[in-house]
C-alpha atoms as a PDB file:
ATOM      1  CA  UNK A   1      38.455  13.066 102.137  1.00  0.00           C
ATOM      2  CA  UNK A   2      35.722  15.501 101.999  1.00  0.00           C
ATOM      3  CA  UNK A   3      31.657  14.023 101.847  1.00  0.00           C
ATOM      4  CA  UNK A   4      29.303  16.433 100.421  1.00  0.00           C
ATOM      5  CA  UNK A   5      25.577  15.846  99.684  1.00  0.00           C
ATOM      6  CA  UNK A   6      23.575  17.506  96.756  1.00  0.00           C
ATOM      7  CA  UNK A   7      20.194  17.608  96.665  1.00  0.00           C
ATOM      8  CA  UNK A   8      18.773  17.898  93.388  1.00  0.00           C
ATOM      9  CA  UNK A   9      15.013  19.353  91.856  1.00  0.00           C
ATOM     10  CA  UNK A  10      14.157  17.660  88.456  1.00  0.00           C
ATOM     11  CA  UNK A  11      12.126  18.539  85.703  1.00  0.00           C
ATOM     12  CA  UNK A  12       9.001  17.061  85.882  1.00  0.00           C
ATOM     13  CA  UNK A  13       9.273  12.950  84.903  1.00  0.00           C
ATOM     14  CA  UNK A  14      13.024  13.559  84.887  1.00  0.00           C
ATOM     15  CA  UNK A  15      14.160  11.757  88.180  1.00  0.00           C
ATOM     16  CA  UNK A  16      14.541   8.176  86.837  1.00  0.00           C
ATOM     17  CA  UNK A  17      16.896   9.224  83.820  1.00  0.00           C
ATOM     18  CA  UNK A  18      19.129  12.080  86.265  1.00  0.00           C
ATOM     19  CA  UNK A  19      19.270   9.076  88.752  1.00  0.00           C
ATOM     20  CA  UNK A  20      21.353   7.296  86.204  1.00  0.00           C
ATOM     21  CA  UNK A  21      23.246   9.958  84.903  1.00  0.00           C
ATOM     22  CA  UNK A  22      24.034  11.536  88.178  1.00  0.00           C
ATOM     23  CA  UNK A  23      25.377   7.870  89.639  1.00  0.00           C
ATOM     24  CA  UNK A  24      27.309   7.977  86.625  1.00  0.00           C
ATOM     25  CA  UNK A  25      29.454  11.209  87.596  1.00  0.00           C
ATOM     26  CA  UNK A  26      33.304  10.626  88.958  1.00  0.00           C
ATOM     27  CA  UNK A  27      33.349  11.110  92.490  1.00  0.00           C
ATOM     28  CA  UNK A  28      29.122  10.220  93.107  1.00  0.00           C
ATOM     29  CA  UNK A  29      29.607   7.277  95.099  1.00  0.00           C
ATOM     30  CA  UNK A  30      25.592   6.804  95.998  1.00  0.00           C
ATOM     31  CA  UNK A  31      22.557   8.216  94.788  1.00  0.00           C
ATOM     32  CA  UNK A  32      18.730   8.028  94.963  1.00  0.00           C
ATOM     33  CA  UNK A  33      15.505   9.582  94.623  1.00  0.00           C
ATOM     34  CA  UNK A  34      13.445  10.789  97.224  1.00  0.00           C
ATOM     35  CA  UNK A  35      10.035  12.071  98.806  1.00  0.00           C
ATOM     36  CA  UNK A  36       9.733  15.531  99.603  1.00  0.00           C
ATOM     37  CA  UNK A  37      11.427  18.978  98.222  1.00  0.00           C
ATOM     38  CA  UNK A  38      13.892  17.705  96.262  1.00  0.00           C
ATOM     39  CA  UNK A  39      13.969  14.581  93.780  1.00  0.00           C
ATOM     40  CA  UNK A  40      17.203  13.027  94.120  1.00  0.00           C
ATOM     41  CA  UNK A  41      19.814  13.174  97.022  1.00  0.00           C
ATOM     42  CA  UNK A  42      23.885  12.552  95.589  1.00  0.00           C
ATOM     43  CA  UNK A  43      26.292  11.257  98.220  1.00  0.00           C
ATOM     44  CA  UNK A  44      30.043  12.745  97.125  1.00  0.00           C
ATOM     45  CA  UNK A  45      33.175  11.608  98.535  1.00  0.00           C
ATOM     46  CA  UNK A  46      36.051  13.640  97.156  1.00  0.00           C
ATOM     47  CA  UNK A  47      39.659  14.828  98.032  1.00  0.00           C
ATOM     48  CA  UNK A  48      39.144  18.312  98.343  1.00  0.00           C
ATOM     49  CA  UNK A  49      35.866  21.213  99.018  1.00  0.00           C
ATOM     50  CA  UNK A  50      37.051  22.167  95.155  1.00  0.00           C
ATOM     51  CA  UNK A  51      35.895  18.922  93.937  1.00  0.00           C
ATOM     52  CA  UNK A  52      32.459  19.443  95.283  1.00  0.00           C
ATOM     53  CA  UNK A  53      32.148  22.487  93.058  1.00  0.00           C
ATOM     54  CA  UNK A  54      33.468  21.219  89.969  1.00  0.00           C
ATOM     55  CA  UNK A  55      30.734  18.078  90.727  1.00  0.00           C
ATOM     56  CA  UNK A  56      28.170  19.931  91.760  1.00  0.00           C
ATOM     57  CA  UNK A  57      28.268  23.157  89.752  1.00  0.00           C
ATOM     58  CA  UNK A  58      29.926  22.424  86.954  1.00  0.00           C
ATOM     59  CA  UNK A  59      28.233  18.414  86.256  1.00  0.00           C
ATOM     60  CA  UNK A  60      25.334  18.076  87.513  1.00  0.00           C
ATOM     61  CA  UNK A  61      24.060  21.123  87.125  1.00  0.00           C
ATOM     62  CA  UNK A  62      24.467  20.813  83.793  1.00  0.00           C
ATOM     63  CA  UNK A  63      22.768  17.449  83.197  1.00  0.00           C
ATOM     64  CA  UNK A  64      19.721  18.236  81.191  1.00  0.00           C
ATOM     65  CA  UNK A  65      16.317  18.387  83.438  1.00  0.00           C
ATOM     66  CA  UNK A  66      17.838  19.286  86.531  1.00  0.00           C
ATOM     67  CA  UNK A  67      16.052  22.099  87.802  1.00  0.00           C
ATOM     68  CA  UNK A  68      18.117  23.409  90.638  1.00  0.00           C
ATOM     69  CA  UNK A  69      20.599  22.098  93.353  1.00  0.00           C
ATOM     70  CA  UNK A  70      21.631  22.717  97.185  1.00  0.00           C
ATOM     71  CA  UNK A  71      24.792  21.292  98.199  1.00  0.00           C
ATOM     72  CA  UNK A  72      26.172  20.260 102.197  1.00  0.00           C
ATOM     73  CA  UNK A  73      29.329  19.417 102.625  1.00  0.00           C
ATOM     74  CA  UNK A  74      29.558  17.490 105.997  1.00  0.00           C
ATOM     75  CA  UNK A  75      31.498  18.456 109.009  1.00  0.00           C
END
């Protein structure tokens, strides 16, 4: 199993709808918006580091009013 954390910059007075449609994403098991330099923080839990691509890069980078992301992957 492989836990990976994205941290996600919104659009401005996009965080409450990406909150929703970033919870809804196979393999985002938590999820919720924060203070500071990002908006919204996605716990993954996957089965492999090529799963937190696909999620990361290829999903939620691609939901509409998400600005940019960083992703951890955790030791």
């Amino acid at each position: 199993m492989v836990t990976a954390y994205v941290l996600v910059k919104a659009n401005t007075g996009e965080a409450d709808r990406l909150l929703e449609d970033v919870a809804a994403i196979d393999g985002v098991v938590d999820a919720h918006i924060v203070a500071g330099d990002v908006d919204l923080i996605a716990k993954l839990d996957v089965d492999a580091p090529t799963d937190v691509k696909e999620i990361a890069a290829d999903r939620i980078q691609t939901v509409d009013g998400v600005e940019s992301t960083e992703t951890y992957i955790s030791m």
